[in-house]
N, C-alpha and C. Protein backbone atom coordinates (compact mmCIF):
# COMPACT_ATOMS: atom_id res chain seq x y z
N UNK A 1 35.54 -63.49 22.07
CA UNK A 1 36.25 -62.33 21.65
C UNK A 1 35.37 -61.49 20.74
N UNK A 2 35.29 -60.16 20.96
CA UNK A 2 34.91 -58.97 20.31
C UNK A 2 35.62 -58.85 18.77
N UNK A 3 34.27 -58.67 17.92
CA UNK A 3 35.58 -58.27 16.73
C UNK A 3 35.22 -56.58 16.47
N UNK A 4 36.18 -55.91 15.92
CA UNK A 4 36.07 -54.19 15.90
C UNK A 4 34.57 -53.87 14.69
N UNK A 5 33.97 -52.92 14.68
CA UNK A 5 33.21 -52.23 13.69
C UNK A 5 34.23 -51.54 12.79
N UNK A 6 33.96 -51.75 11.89
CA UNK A 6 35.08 -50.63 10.85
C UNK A 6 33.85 -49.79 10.49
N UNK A 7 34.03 -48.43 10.22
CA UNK A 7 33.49 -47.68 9.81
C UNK A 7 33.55 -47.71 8.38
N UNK A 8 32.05 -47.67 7.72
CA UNK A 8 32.24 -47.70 6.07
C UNK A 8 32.36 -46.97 5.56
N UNK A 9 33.39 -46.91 4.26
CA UNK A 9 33.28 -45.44 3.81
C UNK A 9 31.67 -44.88 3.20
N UNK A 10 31.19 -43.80 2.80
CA UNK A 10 30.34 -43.52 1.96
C UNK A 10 29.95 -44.17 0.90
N UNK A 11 28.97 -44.01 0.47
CA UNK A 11 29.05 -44.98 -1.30
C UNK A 11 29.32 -43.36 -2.38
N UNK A 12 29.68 -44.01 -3.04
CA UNK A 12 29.70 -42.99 -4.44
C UNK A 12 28.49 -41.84 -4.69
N UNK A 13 27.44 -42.50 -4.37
CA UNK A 13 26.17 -41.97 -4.75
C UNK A 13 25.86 -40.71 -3.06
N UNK A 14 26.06 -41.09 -2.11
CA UNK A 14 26.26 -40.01 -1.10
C UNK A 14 27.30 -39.39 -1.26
N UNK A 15 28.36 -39.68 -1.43
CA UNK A 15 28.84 -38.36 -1.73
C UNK A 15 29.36 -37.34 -2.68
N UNK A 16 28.46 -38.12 -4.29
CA UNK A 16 27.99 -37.09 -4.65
C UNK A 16 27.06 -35.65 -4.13
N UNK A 17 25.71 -36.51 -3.45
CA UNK A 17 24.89 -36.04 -3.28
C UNK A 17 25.63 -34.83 -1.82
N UNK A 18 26.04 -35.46 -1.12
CA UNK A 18 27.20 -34.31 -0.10
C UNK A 18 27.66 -33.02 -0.62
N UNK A 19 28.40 -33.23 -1.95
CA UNK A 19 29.15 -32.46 -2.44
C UNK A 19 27.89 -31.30 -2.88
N UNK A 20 27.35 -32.29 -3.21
CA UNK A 20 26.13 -31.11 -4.37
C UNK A 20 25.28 -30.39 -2.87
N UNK A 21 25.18 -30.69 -1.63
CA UNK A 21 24.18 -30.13 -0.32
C UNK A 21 25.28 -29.25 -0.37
N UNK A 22 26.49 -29.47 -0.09
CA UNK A 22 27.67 -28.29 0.37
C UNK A 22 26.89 -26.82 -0.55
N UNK A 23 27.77 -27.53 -1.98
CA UNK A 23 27.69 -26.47 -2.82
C UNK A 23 26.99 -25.71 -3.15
N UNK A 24 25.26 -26.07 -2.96
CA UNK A 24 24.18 -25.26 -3.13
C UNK A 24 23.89 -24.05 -1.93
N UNK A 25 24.27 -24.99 -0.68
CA UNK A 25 24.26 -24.29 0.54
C UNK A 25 25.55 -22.80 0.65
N UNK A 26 26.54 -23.04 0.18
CA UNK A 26 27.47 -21.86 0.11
C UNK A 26 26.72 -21.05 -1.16
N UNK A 27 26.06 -21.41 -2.13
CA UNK A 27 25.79 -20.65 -3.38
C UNK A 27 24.88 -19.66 -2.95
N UNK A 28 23.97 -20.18 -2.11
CA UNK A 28 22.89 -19.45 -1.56
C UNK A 28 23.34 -18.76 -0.27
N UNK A 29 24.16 -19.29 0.21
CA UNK A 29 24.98 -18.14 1.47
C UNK A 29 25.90 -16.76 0.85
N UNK A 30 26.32 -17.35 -0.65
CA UNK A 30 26.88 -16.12 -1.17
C UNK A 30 25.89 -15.53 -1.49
N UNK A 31 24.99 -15.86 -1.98
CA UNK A 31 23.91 -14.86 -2.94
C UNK A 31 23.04 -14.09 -1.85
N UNK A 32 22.80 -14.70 -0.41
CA UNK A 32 22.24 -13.83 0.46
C UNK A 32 23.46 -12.72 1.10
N UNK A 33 24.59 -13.21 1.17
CA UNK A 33 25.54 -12.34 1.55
C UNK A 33 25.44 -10.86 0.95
N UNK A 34 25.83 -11.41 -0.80
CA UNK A 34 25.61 -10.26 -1.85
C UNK A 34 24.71 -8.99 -1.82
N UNK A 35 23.66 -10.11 -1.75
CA UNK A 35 22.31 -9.32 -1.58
C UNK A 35 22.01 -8.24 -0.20
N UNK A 36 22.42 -9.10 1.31
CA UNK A 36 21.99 -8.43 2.29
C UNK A 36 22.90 -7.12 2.36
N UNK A 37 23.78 -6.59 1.96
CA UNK A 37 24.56 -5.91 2.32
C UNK A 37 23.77 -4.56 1.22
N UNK A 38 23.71 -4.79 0.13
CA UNK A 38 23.02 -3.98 -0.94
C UNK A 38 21.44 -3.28 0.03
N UNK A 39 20.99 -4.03 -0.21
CA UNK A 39 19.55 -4.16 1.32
C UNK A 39 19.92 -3.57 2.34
N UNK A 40 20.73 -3.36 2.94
CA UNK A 40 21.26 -2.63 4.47
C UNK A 40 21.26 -1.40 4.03
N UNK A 41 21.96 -1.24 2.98
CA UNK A 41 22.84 0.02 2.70
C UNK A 41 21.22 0.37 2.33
N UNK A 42 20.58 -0.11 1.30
CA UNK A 42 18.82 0.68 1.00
C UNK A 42 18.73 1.33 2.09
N UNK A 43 18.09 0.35 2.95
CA UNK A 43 17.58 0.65 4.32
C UNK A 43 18.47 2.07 5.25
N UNK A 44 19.50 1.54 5.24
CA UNK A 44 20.08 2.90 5.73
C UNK A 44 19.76 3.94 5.23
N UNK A 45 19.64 4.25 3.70
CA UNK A 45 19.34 5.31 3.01
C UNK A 45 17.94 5.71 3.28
N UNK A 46 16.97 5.02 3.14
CA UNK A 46 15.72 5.07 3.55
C UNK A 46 15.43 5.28 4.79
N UNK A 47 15.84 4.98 5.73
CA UNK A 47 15.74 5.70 7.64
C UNK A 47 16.86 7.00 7.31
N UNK A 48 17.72 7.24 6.71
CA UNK A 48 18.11 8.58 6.70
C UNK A 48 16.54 9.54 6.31
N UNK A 49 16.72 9.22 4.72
CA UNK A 49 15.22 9.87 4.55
C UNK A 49 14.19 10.20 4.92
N UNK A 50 13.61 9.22 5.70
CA UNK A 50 12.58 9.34 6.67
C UNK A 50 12.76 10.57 7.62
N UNK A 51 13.95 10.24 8.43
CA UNK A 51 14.39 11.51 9.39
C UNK A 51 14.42 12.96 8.95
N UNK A 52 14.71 12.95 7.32
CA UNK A 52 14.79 14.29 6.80
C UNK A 52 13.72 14.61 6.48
N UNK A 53 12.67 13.55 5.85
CA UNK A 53 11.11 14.03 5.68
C UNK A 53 10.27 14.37 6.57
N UNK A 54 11.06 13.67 7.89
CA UNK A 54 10.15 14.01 8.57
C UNK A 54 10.24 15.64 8.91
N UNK A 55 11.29 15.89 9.42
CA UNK A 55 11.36 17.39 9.57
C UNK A 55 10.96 18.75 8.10
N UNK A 56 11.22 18.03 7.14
CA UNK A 56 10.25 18.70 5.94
C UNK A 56 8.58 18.50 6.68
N UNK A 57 8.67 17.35 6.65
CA UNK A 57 7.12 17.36 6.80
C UNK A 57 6.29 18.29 8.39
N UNK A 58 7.22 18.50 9.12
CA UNK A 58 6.94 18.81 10.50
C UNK A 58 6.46 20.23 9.98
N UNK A 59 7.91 20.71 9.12
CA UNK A 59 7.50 22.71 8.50
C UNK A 59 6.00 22.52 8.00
N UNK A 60 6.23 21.61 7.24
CA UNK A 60 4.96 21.47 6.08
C UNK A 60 3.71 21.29 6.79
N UNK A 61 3.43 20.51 7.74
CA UNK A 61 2.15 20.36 8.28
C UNK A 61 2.07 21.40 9.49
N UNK A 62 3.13 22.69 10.09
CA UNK A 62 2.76 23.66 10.31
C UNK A 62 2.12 24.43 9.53
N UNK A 63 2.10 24.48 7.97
CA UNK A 63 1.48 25.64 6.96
C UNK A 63 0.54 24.80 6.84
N UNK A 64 0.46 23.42 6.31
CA UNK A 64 -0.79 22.90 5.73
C UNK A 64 -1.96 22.71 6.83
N UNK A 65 -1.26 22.35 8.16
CA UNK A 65 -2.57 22.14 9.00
C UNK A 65 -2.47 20.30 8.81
N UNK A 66 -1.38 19.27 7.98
CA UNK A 66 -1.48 17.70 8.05
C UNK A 66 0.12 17.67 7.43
N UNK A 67 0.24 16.29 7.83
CA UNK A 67 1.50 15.82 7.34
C UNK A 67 1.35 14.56 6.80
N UNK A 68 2.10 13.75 5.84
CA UNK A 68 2.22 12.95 5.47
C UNK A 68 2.41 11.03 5.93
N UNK A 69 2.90 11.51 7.64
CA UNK A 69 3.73 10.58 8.13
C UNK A 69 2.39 9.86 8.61
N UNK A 70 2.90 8.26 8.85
CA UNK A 70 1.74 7.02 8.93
C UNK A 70 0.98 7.70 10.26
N UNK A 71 1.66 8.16 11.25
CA UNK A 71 1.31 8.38 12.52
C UNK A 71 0.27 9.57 12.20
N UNK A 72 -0.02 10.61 11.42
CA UNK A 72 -0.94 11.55 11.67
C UNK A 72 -1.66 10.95 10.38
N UNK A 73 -1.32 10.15 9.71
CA UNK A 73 -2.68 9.75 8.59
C UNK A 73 -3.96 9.23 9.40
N UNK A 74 -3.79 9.01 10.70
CA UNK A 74 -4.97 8.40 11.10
C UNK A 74 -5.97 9.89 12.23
N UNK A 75 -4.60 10.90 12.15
CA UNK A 75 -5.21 11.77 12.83
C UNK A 75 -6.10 12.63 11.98
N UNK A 76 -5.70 12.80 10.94
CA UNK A 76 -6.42 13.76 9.41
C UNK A 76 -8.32 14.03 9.43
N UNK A 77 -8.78 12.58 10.29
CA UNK A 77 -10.03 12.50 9.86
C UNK A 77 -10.87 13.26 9.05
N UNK A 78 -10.93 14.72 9.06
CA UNK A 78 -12.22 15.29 8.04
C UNK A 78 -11.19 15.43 6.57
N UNK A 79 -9.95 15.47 6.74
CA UNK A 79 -9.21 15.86 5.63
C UNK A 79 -9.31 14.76 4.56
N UNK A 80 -9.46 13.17 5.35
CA UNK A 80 -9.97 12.43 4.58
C UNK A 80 -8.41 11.73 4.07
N UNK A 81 -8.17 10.34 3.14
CA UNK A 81 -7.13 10.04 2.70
C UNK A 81 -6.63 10.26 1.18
N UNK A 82 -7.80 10.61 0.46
CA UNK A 82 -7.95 11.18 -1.00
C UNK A 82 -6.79 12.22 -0.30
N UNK A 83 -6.80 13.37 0.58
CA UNK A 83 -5.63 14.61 0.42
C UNK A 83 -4.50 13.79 0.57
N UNK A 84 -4.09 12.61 1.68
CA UNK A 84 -2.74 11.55 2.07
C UNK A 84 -2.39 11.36 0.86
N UNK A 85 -3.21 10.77 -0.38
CA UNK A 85 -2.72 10.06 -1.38
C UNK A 85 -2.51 11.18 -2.27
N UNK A 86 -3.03 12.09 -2.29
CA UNK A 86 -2.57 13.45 -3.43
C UNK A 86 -1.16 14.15 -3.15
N UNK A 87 -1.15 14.68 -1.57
CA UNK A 87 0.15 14.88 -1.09
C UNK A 87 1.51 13.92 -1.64
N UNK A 88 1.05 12.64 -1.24
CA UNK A 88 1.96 11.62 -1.74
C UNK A 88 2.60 12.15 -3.07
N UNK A 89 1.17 11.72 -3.85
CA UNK A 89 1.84 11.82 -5.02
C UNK A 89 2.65 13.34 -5.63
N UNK A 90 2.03 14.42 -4.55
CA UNK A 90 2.40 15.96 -4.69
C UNK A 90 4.27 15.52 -4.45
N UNK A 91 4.46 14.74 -3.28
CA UNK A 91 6.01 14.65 -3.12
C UNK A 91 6.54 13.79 -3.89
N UNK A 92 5.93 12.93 -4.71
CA UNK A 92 6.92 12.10 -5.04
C UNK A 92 6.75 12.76 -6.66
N UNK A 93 6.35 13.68 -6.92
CA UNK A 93 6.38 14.49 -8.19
C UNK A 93 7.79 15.16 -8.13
N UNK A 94 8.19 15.57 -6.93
CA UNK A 94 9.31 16.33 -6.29
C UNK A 94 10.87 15.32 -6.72
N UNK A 95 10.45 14.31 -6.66
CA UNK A 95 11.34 13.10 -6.21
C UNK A 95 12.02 12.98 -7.50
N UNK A 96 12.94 13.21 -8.17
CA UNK A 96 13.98 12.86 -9.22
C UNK A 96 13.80 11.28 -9.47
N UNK A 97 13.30 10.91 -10.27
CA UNK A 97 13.83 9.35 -10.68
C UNK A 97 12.67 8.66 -11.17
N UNK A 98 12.45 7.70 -11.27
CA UNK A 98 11.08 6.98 -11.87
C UNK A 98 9.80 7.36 -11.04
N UNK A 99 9.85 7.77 -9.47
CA UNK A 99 8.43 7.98 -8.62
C UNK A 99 8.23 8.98 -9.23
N UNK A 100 8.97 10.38 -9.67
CA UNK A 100 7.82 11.38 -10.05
C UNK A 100 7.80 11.20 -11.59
N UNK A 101 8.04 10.30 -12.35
CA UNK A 101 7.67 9.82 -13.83
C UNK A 101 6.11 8.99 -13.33
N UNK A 102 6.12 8.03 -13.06
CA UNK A 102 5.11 7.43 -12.17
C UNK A 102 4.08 8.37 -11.58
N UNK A 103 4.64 9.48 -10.88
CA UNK A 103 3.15 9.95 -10.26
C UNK A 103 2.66 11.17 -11.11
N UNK A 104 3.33 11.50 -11.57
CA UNK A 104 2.35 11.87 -13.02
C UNK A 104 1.32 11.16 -13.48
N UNK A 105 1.51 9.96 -13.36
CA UNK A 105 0.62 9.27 -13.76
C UNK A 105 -0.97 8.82 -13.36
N UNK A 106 -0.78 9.04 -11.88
CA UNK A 106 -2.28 9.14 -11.04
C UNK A 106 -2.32 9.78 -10.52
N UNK A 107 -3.78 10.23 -10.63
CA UNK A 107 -5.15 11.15 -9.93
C UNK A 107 -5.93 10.44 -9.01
N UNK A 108 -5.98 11.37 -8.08
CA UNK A 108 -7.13 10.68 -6.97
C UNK A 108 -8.47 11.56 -7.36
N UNK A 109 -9.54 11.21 -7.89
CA UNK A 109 -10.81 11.58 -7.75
C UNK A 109 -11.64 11.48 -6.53
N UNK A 110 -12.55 12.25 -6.32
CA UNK A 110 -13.20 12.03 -4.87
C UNK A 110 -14.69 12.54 -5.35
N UNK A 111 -15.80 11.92 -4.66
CA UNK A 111 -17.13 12.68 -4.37
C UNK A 111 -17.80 11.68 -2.84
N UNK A 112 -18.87 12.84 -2.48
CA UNK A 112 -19.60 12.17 -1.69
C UNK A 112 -20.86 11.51 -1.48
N UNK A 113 -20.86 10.53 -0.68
CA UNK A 113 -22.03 9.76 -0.75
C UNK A 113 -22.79 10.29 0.79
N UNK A 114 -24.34 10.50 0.28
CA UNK A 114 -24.80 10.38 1.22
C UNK A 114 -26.00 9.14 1.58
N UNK A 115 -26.69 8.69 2.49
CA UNK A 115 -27.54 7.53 2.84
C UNK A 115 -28.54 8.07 3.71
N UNK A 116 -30.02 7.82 3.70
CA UNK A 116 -30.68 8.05 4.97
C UNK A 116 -31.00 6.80 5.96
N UNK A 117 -31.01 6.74 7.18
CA UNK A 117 -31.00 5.31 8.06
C UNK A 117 -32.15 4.73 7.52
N UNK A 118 -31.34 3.62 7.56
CA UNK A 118 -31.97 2.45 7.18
C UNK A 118 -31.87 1.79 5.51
N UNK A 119 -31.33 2.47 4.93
CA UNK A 119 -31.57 2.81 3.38
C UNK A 119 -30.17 2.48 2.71
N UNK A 120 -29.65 2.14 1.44
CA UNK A 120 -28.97 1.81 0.99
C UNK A 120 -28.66 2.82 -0.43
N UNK A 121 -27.49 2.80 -0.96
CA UNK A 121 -27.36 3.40 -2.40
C UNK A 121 -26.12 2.96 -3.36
N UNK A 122 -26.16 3.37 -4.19
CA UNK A 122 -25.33 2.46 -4.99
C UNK A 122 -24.39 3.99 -5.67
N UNK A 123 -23.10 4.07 -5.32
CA UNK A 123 -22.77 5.49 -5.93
C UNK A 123 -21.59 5.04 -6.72
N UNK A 124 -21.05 6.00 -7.53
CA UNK A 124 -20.23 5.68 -8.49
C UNK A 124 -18.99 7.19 -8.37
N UNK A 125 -17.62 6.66 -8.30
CA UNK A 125 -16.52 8.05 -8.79
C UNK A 125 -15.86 7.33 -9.98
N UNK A 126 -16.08 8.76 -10.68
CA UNK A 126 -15.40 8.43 -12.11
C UNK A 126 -13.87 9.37 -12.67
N UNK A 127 -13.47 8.58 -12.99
CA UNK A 127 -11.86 9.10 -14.10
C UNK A 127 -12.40 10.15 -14.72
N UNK A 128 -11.64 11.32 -14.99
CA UNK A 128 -11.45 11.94 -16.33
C UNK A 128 -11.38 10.76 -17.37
N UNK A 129 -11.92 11.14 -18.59
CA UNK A 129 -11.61 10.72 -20.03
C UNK A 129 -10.40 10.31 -20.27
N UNK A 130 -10.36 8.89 -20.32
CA UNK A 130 -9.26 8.27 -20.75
C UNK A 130 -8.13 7.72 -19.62
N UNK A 131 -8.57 7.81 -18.57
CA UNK A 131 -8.77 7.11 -17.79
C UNK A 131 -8.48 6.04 -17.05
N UNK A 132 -8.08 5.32 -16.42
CA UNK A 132 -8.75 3.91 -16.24
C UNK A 132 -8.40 4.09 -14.40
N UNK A 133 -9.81 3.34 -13.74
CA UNK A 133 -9.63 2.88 -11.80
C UNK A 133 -8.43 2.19 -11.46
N UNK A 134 -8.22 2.28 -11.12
CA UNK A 134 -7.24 1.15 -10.92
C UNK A 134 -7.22 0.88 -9.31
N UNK A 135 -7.87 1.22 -8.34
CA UNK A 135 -8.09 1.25 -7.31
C UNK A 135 -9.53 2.36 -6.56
N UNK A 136 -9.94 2.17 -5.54
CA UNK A 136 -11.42 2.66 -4.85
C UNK A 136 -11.45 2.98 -3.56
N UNK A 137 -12.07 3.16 -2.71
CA UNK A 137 -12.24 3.40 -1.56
C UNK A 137 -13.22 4.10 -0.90
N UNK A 138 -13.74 4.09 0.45
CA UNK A 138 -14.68 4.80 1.01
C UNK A 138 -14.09 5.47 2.73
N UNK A 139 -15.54 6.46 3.32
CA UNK A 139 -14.69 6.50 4.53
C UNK A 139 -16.25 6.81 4.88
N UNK A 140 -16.61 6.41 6.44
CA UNK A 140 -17.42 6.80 7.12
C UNK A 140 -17.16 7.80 8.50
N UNK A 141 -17.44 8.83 8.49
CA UNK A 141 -17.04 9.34 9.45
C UNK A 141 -18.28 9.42 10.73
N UNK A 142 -19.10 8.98 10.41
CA UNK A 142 -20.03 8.53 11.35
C UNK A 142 -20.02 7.03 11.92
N UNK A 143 -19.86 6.07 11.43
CA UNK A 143 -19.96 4.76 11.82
C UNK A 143 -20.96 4.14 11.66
N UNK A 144 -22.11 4.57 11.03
CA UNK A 144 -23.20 4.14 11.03
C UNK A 144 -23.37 3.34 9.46
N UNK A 145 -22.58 3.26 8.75
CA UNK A 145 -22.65 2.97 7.09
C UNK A 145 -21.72 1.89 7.15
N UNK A 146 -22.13 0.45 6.14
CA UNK A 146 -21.46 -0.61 5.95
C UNK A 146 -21.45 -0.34 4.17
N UNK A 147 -20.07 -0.64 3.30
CA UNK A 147 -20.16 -0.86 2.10
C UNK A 147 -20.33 -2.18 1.54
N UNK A 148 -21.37 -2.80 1.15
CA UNK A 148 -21.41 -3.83 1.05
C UNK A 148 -20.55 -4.66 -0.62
N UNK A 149 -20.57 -3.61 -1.11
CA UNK A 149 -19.79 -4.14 -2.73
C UNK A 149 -19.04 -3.10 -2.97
N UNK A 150 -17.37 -3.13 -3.30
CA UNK A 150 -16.79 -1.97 -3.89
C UNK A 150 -15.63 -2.83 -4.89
N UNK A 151 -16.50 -2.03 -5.84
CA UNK A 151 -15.56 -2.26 -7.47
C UNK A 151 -15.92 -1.51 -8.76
N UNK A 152 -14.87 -1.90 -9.59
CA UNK A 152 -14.99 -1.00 -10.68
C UNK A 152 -15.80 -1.18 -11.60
N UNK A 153 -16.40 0.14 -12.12
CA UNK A 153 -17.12 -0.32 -13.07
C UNK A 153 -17.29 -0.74 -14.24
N UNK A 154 -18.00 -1.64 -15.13
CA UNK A 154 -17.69 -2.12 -15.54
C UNK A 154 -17.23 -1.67 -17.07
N UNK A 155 -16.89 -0.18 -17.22
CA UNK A 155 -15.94 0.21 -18.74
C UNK A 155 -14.42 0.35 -17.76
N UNK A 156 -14.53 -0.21 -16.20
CA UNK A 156 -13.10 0.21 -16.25
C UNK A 156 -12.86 2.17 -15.78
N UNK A 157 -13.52 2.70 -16.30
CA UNK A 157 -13.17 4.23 -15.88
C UNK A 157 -13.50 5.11 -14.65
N UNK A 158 -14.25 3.99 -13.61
CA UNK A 158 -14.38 4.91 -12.38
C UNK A 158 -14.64 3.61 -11.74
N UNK A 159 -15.24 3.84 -9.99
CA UNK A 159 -15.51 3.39 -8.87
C UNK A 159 -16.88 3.34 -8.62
N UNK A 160 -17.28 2.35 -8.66
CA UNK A 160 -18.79 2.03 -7.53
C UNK A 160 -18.64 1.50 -6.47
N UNK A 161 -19.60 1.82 -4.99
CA UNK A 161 -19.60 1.33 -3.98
C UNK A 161 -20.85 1.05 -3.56
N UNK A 162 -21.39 0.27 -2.87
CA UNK A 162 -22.71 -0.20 -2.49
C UNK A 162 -22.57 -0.07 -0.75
N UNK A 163 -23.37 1.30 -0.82
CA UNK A 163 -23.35 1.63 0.74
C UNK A 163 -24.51 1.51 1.36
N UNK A 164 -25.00 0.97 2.47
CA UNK A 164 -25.89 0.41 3.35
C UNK A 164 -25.81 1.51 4.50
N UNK A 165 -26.73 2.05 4.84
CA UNK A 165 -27.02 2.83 6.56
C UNK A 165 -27.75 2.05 7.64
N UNK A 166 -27.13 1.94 8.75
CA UNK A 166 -28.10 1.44 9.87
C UNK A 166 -29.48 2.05 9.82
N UNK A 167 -30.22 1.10 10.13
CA UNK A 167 -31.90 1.49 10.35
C UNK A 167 -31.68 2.50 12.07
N UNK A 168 -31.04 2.35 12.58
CA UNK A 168 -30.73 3.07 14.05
C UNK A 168 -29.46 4.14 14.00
N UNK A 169 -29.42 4.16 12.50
CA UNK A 169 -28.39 5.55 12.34
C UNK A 169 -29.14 6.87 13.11
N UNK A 170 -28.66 7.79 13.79
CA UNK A 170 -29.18 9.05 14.24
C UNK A 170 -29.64 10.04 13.41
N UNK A 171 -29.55 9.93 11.71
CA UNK A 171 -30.18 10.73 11.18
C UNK A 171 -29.25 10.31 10.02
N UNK A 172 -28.98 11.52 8.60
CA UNK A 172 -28.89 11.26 7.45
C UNK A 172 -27.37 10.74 7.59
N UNK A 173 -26.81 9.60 6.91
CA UNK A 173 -25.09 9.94 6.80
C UNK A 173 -24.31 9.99 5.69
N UNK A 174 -23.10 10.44 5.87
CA UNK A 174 -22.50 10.93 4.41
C UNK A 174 -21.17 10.48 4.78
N UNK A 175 -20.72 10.73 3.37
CA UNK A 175 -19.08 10.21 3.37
C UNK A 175 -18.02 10.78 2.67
N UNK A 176 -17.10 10.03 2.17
CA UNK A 176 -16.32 10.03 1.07
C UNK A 176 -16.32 9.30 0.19
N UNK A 177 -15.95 8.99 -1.61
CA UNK A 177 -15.74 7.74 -2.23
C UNK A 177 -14.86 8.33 -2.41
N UNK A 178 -13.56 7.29 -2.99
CA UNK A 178 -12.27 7.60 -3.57
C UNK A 178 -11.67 6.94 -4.88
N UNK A 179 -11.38 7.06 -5.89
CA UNK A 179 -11.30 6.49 -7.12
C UNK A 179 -9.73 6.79 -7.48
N UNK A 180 -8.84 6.15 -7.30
CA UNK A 180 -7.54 5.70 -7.97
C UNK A 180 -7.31 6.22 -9.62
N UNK A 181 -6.76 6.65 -10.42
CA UNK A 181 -7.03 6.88 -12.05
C UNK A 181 -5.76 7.10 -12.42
N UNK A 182 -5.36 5.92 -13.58
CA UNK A 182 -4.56 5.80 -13.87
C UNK A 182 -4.47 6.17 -15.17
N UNK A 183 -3.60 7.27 -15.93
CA UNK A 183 -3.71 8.05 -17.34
C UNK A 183 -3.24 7.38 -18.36
């Protein structure tokens, strides 16, 4: 004869530990609940915006000749991204609320570098007085130039870049540097 399995209850110590998996698991289902809905509603607000900037921006880059939007930042080429990041900050000066408190606050500086093939140079963009980099950048519009070091220098108040030219570059090449400056 067969005798039955009884099923055991839990011990004390699981189902504590049960109670406490439940409870953390709903705590964190409320707190993403809370949260995602706040987040939607952003997002909604932000794809409204977009749609309205964009058509600002459509007038705007009829007069200016560029627009702001990710899709023509790559078309800009001679305009360079020093104007992308000035514009920026030109609109978000516009912007009611902490962005145009904030973009008061940075300047994009720019100069150019030039290289002859084969040859290397070491160039520097600097802050106005008082100052500080807080970011750098370069652009080749030839293809022929590698930056081999880009950072700040070392008081902190502008940009160095260490630019290299192919020895089989077609002749002299030049660029952009870009220096971030934070007041």
């Amino acid at each position: 004869m067969r005798s039955k399995r009884r099923l055991r209850l839990p011990s004390p110590a699981m189902t504590v530990a049960l109670v406490a998996l439940f409870v953390a698991l709903s705590g964190s289902a409320l707190a993403v609940g809370s949260t995602i809905v706040p987040l939607a509603k952003r997002a909604m607000t932000a794809d409204r915006a977009k749609l309205a900037d964009k058509s600002t921006l459509a007038v705007n880059a009829t007069n200016a000749g560029h627009a702001l939007t990710a899709d023509s930042a790559a078309k800009l080429g001679a305009a360079g991204s020093a104007s992308v990041v000035q514009q920026a900050v030109a609109q978000a000066i516009k912007t009611p609320g902490p962005a145009s408190t904030a973009a008061g606050l940075v300047t994009v500086k720019s100069a150019q570098w030039s290289v002859a093939p084969g040859s290397h140079t070491d160039q520097v963009v600097t802050c106005d007085a008082g100052q500080k980099a807080i970011a750098g950048g370069w652009d080749d519009p030839g293809g022929w130039s590698h930056p081999w070091d880009t950072r700040p220098t070392p008081d902190g108040g502008g940009w160095a870049t260490f630019v290299t030219s192919s020895s089989n570059a077609p002749g002299q090449q030049t660029g952009s540097l870009y220096v971030v400056c934070l007041k």
